[in-house]
C-alpha atoms as a PDB file:
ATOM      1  CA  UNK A   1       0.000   0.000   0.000  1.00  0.00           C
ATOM      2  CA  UNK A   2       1.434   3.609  -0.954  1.00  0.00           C
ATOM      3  CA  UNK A   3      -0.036   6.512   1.133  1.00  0.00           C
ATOM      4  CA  UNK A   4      -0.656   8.442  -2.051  1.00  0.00           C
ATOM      5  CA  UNK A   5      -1.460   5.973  -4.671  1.00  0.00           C
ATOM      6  CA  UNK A   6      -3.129   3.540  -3.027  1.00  0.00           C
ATOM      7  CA  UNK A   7      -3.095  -0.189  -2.897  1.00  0.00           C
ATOM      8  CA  UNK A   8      -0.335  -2.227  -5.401  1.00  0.00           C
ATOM      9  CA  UNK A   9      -1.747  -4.702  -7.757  1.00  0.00           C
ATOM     10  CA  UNK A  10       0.535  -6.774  -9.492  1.00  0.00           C
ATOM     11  CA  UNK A  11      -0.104  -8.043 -13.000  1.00  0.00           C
ATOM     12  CA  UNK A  12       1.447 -11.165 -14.952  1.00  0.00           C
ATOM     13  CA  UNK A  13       1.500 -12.089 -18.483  1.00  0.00           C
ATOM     14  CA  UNK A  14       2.530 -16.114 -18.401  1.00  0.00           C
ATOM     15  CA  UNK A  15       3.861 -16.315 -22.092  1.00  0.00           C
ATOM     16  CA  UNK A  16       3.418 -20.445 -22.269  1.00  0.00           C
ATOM     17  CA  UNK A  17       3.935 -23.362 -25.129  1.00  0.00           C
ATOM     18  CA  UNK A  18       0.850 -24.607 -26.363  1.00  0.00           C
ATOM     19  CA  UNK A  19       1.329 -27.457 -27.692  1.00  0.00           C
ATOM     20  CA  UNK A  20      -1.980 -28.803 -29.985  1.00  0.00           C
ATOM     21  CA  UNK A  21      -4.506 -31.005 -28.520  1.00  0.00           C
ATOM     22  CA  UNK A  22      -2.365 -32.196 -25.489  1.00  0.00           C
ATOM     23  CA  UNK A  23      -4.417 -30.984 -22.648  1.00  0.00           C
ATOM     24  CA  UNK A  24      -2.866 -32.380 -19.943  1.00  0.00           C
ATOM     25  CA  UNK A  25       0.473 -31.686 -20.797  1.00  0.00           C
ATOM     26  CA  UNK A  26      -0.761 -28.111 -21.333  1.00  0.00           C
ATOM     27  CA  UNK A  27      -2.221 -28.082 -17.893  1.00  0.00           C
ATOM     28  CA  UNK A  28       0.939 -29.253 -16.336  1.00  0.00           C
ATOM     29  CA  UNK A  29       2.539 -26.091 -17.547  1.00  0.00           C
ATOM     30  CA  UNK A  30       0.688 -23.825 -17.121  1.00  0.00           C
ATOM     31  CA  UNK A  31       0.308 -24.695 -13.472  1.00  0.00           C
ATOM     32  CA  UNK A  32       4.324 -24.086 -12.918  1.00  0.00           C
ATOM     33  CA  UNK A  33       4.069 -20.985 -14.724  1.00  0.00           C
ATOM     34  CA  UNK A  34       1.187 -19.514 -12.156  1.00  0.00           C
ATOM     35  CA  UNK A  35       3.176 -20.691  -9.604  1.00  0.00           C
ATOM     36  CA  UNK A  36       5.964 -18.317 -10.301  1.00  0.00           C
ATOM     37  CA  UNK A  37       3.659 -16.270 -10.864  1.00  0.00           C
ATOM     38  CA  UNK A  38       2.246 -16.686  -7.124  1.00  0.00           C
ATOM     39  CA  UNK A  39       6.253 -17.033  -6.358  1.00  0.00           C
ATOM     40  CA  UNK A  40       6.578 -13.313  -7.391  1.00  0.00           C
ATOM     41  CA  UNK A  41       3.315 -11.627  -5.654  1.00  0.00           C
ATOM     42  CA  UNK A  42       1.033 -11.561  -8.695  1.00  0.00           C
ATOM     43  CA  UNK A  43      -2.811 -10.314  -7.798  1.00  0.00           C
ATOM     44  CA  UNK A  44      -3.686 -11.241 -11.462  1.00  0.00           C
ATOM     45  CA  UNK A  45      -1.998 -13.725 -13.772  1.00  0.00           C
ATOM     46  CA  UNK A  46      -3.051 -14.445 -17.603  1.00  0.00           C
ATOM     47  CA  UNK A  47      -2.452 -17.089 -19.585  1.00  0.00           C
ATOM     48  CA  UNK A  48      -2.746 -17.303 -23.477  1.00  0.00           C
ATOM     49  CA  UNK A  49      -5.985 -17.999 -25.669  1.00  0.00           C
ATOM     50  CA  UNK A  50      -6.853 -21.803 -25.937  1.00  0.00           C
ATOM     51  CA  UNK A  51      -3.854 -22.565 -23.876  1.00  0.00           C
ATOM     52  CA  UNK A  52      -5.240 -25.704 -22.750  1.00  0.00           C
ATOM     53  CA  UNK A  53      -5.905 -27.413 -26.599  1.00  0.00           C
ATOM     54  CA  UNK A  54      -4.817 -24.571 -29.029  1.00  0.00           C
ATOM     55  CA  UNK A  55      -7.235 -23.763 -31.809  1.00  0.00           C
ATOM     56  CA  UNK A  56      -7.039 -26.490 -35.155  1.00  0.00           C
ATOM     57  CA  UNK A  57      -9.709 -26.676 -36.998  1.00  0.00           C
ATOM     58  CA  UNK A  58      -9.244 -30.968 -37.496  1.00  0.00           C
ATOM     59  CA  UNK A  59     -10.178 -31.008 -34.092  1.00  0.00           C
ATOM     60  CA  UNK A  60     -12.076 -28.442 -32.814  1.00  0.00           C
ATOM     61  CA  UNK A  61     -15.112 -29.853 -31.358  1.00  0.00           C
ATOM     62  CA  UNK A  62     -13.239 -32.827 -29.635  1.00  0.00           C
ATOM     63  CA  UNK A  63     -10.932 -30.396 -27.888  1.00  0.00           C
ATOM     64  CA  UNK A  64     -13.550 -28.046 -26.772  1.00  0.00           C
ATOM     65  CA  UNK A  65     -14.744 -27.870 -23.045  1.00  0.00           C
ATOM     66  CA  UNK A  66     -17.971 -26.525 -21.497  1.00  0.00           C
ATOM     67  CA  UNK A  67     -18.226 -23.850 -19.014  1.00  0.00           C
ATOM     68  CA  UNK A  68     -18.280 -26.563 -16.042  1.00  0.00           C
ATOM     69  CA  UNK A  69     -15.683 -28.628 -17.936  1.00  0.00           C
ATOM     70  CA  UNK A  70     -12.389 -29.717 -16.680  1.00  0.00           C
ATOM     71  CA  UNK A  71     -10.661 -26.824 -18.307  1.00  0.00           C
ATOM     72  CA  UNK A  72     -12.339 -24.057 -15.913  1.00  0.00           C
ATOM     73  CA  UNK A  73     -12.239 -26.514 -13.357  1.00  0.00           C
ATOM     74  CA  UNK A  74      -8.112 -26.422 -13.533  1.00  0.00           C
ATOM     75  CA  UNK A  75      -8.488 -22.739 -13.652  1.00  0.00           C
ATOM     76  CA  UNK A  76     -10.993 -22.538 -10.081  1.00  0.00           C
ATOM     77  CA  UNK A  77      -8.832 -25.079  -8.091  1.00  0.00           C
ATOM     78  CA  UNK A  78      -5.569 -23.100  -9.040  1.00  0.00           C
ATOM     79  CA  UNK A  79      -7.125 -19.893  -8.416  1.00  0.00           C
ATOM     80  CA  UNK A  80      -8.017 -21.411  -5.338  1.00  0.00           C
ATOM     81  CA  UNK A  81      -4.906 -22.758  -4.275  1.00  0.00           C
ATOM     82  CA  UNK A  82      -3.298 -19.720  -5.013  1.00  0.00           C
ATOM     83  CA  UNK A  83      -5.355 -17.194  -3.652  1.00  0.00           C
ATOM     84  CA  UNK A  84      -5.000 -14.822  -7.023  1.00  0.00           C
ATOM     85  CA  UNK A  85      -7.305 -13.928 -10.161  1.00  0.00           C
ATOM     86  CA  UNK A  86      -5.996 -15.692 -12.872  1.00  0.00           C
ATOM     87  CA  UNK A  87      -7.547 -14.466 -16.977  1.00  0.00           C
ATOM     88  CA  UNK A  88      -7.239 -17.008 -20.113  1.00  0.00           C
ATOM     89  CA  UNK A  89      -8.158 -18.040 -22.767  1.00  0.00           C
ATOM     90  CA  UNK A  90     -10.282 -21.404 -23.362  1.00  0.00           C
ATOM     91  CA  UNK A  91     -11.461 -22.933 -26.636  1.00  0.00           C
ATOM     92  CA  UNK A  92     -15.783 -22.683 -25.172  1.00  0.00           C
ATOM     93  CA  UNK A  93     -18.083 -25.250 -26.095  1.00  0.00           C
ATOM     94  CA  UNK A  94     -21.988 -24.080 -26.311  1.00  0.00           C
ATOM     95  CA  UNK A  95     -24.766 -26.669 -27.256  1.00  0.00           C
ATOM     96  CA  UNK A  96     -23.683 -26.567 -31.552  1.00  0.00           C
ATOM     97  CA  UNK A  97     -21.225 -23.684 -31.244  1.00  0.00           C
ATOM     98  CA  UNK A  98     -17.607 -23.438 -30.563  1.00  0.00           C
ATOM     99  CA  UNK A  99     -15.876 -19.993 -29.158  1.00  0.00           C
ATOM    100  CA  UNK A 100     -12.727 -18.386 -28.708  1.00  0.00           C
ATOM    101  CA  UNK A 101     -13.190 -17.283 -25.548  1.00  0.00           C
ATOM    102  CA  UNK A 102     -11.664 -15.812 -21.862  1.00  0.00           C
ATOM    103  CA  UNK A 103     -12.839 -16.223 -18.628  1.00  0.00           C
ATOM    104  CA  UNK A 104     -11.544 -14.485 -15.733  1.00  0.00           C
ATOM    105  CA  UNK A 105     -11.893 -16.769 -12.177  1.00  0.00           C
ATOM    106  CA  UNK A 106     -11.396 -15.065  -8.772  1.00  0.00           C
ATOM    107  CA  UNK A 107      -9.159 -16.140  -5.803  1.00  0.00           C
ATOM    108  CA  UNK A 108     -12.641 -17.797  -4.512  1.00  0.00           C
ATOM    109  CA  UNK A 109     -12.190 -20.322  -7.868  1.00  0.00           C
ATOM    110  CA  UNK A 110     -15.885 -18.659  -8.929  1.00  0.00           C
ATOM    111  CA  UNK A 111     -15.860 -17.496 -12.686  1.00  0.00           C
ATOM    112  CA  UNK A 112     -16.471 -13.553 -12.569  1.00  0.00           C
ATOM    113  CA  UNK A 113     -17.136 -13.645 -16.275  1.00  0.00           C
ATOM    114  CA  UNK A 114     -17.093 -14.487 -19.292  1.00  0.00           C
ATOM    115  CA  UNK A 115     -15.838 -13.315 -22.671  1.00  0.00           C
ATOM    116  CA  UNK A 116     -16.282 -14.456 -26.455  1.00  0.00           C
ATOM    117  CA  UNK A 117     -14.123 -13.199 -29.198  1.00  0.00           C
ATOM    118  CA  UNK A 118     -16.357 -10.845 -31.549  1.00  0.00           C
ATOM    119  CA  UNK A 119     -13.444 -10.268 -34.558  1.00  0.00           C
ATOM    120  CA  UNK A 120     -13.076 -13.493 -35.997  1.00  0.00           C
ATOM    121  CA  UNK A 121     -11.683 -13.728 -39.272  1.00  0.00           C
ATOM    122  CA  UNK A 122     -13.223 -14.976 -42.457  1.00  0.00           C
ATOM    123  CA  UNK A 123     -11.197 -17.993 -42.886  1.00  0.00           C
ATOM    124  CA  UNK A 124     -12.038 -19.510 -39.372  1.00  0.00           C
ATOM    125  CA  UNK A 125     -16.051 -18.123 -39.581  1.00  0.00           C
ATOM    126  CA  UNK A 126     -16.939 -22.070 -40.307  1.00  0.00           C
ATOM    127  CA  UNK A 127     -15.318 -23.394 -37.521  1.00  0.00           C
ATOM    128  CA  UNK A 128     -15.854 -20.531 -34.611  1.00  0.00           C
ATOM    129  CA  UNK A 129     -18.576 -18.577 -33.379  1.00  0.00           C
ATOM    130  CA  UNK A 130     -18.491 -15.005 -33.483  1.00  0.00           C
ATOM    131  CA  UNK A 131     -18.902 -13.294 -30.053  1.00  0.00           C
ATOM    132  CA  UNK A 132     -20.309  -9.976 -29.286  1.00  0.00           C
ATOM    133  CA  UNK A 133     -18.682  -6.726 -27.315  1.00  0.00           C
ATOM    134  CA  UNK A 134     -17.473  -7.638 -23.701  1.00  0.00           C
ATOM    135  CA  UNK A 135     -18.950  -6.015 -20.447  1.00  0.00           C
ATOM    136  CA  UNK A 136     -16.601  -4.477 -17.956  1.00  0.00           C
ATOM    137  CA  UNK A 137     -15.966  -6.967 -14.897  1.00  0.00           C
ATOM    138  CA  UNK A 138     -15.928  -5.591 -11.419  1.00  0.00           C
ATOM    139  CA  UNK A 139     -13.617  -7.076  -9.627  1.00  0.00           C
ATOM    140  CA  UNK A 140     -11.435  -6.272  -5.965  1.00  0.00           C
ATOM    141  CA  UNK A 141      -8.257  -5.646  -8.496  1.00  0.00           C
ATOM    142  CA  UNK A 142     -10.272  -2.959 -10.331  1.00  0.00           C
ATOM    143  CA  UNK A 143     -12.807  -2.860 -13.592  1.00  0.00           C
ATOM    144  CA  UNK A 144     -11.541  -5.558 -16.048  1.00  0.00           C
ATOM    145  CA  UNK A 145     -12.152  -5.934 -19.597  1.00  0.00           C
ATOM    146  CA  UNK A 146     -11.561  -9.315 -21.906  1.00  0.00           C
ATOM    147  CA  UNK A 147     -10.840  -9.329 -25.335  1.00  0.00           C
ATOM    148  CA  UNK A 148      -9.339 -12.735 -27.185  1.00  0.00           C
ATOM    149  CA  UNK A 149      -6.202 -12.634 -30.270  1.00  0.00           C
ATOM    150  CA  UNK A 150      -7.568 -11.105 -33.309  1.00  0.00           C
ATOM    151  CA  UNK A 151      -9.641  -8.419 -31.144  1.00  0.00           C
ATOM    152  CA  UNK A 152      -6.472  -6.698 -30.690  1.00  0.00           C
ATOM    153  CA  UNK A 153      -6.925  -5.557 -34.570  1.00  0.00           C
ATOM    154  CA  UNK A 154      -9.642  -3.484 -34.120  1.00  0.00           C
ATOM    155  CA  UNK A 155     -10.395  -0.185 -32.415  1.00  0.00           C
ATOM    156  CA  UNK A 156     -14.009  -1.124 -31.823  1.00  0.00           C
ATOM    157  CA  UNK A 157     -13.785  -4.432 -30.403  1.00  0.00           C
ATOM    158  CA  UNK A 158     -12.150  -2.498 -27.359  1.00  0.00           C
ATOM    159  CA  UNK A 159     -13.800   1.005 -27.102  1.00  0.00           C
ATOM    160  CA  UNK A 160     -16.826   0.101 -24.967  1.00  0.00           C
ATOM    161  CA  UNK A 161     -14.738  -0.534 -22.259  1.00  0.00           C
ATOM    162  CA  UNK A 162     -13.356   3.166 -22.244  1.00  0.00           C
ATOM    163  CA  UNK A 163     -17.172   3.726 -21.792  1.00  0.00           C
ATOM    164  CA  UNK A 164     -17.627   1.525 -19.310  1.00  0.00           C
ATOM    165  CA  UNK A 165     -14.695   3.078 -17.208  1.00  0.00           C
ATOM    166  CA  UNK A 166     -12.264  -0.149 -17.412  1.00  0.00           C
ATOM    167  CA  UNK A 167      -9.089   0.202 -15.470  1.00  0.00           C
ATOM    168  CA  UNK A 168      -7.421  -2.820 -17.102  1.00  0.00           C
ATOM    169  CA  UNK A 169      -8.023  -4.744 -20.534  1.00  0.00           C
ATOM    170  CA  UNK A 170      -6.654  -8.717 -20.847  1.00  0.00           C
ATOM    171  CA  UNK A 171      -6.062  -9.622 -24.200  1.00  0.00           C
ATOM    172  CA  UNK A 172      -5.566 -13.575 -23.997  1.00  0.00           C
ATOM    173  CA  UNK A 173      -3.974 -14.506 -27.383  1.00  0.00           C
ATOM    174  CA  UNK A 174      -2.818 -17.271 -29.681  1.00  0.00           C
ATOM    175  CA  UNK A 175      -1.556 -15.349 -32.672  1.00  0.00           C
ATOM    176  CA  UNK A 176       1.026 -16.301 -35.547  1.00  0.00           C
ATOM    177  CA  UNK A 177       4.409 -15.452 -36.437  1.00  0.00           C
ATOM    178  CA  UNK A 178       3.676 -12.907 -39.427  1.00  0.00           C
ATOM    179  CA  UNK A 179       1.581 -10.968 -37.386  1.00  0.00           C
ATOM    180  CA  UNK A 180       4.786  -9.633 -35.192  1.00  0.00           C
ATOM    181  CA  UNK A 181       5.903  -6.110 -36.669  1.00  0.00           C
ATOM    182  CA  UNK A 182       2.666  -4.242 -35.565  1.00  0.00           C
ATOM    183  CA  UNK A 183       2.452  -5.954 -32.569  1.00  0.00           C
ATOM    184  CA  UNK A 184       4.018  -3.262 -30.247  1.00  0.00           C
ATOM    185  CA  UNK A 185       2.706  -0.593 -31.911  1.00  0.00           C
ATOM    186  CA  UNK A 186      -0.945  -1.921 -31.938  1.00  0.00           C
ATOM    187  CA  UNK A 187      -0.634  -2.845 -27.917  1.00  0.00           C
ATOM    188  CA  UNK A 188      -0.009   0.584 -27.040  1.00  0.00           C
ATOM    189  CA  UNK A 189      -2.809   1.962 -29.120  1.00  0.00           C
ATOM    190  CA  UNK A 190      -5.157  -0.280 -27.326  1.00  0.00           C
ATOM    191  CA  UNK A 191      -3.724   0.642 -24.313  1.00  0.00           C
ATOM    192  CA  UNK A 192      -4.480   4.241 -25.342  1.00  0.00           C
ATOM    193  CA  UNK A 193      -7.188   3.602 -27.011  1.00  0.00           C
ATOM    194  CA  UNK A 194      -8.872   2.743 -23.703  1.00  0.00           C
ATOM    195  CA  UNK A 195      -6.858   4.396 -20.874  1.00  0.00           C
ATOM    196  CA  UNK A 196      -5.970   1.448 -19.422  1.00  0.00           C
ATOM    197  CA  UNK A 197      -3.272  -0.898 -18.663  1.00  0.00           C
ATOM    198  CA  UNK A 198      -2.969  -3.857 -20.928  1.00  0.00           C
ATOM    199  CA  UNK A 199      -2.108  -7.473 -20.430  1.00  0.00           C
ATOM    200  CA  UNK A 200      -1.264  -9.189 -23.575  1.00  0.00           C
ATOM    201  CA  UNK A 201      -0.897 -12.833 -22.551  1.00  0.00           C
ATOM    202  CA  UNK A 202       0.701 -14.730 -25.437  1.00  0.00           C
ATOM    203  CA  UNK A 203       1.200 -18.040 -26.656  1.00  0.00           C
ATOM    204  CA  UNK A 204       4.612 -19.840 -28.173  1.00  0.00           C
ATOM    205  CA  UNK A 205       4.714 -23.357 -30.178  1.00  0.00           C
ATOM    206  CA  UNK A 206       4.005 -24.221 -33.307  1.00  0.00           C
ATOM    207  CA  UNK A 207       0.444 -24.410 -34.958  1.00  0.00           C
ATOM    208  CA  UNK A 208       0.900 -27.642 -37.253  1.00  0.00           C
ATOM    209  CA  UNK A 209      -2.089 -27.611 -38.995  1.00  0.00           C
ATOM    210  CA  UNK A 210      -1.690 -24.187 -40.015  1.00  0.00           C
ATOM    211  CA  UNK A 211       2.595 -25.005 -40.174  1.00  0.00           C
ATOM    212  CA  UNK A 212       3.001 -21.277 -38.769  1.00  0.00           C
ATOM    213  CA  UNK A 213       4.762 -20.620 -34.836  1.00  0.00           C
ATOM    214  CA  UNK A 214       2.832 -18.690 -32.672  1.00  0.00           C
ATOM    215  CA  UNK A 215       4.556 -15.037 -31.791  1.00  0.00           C
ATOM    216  CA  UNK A 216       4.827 -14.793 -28.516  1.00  0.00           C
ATOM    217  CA  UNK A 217       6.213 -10.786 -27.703  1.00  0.00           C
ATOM    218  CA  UNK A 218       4.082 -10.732 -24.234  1.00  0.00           C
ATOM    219  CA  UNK A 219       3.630  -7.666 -22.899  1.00  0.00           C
ATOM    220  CA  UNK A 220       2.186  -5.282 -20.042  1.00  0.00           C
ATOM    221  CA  UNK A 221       1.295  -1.734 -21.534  1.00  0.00           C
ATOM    222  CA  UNK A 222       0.176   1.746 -19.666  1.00  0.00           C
ATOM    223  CA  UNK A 223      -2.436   3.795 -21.849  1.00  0.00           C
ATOM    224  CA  UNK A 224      -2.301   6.959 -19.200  1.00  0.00           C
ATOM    225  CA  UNK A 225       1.440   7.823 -20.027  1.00  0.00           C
ATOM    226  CA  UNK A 226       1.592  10.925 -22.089  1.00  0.00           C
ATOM    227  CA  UNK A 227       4.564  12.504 -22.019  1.00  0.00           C
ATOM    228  CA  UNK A 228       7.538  10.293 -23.575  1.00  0.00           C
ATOM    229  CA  UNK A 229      10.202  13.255 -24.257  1.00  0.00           C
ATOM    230  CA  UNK A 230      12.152  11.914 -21.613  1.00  0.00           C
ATOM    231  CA  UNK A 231      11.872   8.267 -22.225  1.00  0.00           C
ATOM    232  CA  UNK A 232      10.390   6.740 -25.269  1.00  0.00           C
ATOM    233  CA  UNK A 233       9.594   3.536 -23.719  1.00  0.00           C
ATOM    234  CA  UNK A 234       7.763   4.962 -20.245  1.00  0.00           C
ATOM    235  CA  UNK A 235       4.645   2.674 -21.412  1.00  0.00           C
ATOM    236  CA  UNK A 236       6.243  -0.352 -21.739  1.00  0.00           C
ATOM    237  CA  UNK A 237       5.921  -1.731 -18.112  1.00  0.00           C
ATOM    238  CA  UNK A 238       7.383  -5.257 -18.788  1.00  0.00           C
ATOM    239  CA  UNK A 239       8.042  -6.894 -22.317  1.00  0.00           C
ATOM    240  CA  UNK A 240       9.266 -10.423 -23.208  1.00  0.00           C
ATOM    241  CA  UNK A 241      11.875 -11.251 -25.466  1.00  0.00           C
ATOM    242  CA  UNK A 242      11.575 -11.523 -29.425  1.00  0.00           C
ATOM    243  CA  UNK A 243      13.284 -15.599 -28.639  1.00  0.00           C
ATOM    244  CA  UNK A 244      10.008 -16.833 -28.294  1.00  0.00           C
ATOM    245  CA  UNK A 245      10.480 -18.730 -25.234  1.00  0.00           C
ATOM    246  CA  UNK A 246       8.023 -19.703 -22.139  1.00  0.00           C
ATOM    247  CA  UNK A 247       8.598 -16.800 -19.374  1.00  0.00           C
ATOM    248  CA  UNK A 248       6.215 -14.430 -17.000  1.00  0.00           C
ATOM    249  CA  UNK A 249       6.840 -11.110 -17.001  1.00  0.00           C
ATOM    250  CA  UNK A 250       5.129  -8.910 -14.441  1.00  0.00           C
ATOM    251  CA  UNK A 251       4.264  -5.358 -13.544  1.00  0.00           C
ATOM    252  CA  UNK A 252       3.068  -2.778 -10.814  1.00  0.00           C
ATOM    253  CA  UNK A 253      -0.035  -0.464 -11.043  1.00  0.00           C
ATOM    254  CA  UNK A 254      -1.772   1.698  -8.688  1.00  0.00           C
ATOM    255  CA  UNK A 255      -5.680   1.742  -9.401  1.00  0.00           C
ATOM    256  CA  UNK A 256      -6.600   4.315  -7.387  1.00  0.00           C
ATOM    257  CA  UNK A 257      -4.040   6.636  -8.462  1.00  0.00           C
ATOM    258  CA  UNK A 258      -4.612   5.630 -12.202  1.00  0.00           C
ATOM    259  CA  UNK A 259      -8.026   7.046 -11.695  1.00  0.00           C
ATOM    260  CA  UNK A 260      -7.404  10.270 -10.479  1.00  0.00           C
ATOM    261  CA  UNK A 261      -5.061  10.789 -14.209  1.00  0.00           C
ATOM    262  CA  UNK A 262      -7.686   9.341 -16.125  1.00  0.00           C
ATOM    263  CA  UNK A 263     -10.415  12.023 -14.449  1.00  0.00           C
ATOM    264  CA  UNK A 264      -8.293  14.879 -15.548  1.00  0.00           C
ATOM    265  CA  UNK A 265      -7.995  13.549 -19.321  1.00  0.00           C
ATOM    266  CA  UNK A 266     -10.463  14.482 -21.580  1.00  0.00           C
ATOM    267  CA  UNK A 267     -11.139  11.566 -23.742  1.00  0.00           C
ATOM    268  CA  UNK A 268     -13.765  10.086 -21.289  1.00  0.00           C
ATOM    269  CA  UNK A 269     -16.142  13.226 -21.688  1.00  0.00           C
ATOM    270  CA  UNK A 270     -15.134  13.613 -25.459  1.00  0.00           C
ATOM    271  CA  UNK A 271     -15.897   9.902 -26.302  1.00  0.00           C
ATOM    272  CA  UNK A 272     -19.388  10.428 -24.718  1.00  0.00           C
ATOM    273  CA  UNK A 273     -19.996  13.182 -26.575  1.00  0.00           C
ATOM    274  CA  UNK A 274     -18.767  12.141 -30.299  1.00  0.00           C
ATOM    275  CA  UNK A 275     -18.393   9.011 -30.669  1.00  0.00           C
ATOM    276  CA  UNK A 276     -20.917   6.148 -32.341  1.00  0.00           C
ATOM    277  CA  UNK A 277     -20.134   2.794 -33.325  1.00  0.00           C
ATOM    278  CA  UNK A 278     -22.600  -0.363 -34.760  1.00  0.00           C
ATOM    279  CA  UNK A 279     -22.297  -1.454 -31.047  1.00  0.00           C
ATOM    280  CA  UNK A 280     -23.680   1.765 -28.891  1.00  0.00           C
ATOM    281  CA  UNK A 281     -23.961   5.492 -29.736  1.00  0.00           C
ATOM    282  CA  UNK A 282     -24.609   8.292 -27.146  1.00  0.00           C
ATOM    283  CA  UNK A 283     -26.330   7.038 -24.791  1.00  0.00           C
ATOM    284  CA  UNK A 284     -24.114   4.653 -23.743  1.00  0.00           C
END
């Protein structure tokens, strides 16, 4: 706790090997990795999209789990046992659909919600469902936001939770190699974009079915920075390597003092005043 800006939370991104359709291996590593995690003081850890299965389209049904299914239940009992909020990403079956979805599970091992990705991309549209905008998530740590891999591409996939007065936006994702040069850049516009810190939780490994590696480049952005003159790289609060290697990197933020720069910005106001998008207009 900081007499001025308030209570510490610490964030982790768990960058992690996915490796396709072996859930149990999968599991097994991603339960060391939240343990260091838990090792170094993390109130929130997040792990990649579909880091349980992957995402192949051969086998997409068969490695899908339901909302009670012993995917979420790995997630409650190490939330549980750990006594932190963990975020990721889980490949959601729902009655004849299949999504690419996040979940975010308290310390109590409860879900606190639930997130399906709404920018999916045309050559997948047969094989996944196509989500809708996310709802904020109130939460101990602060107001959370979801969004899932390809999200990160678009401005409006995001911009609801500026409305809805997030503090923090998780972006669990799965991405390939090719998509690596914007990466940075597009981060910190998100982060911006929303005024927000952002977790981007990514995966490593190879996709076979697509034969293309996953990108890795984990990272923990702050959208309230403004002034760079003095250092360039003042929003990047933790980055991982371009080796493309399993690692956690983690990060301090202050919520309540977050909020009092955000209230004397004026994109809040300005938003509700100009801004309209197919998903809300004024009034929202």
């Amino acid at each position: 706790m900081s007499l001025f800006r308030g209570p510490r939370t610490r964030l982790a991104a768990l960058q992690m090997r996915i490796e396709p359709g072996q859930r149990d291996e999968n599991l097994g590593r991603a339960a060391e990795l939240l343990s260091i995690a838990r090792e170094r003081e993390a109130d929130l850890a997040c792990l990649p999209a579909t880091f349980a299965t992957g995402l192949n389209f051969p086998t997409l049904r068969s490695d899908a789990t339901a909302e009670d299914g012993p995917v979420v239940e790995f997630l409650a009992e190490q939330a549980r046992t750990l006594g932190m909020h963990i975020a990721a990403g889980v490949l959601l079956s729902a009655g004849r659909e299949v999504f690419d979805a996040a979940v975010l599970v308290g310390p109590g091992g409860d879900p606190l919600g639930w997130y399906h990705r709404a920018c999916v991309w045309a050559g997948e549209a047969e094989y996944v469902s196509t989500g809708s905008p996310g709802e904020v998530i109130d939460t101990p740590l602060g107001r959370i936001g979801l969004l899932v891999s390809h999200d990160l591409r678009f401005p409006e996939a995001s911009r609801q939770y500026l409305v809805q007065d997030a503090d923090l936006v998780v972006c669990v994702a799965n991405l390939f190699g090719p998509f690596s040069h914007p990466l940075r850049s597009i981060c910190r516009a998100r982060a911006a974009d929303t005024e927000c810190a952002l977790v981007f939780a990514s995966g490593v490994g190879e996709n076979r079915f697509a034969n293309m590696a996953y990108v890795g480049r984990s990272m923990i952005v702050d959208g309230l920075v403004q002034d760079v003159r003095q250092d360039p790289e003042a929003d990047i609060l933790a980055e991982a390597g371009p080796d493309a290697r399993e690692t956690v990197i983690d990060a301090d933020v202050y919520v309540r003092q977050r909020r009092k720069v955000r209230s004397g910005l004026p994109f809040h106001d300005d938003v509700r005043a100009t801004w309209t998008t197919i998903h809300g207009g004024r009034d929202r």
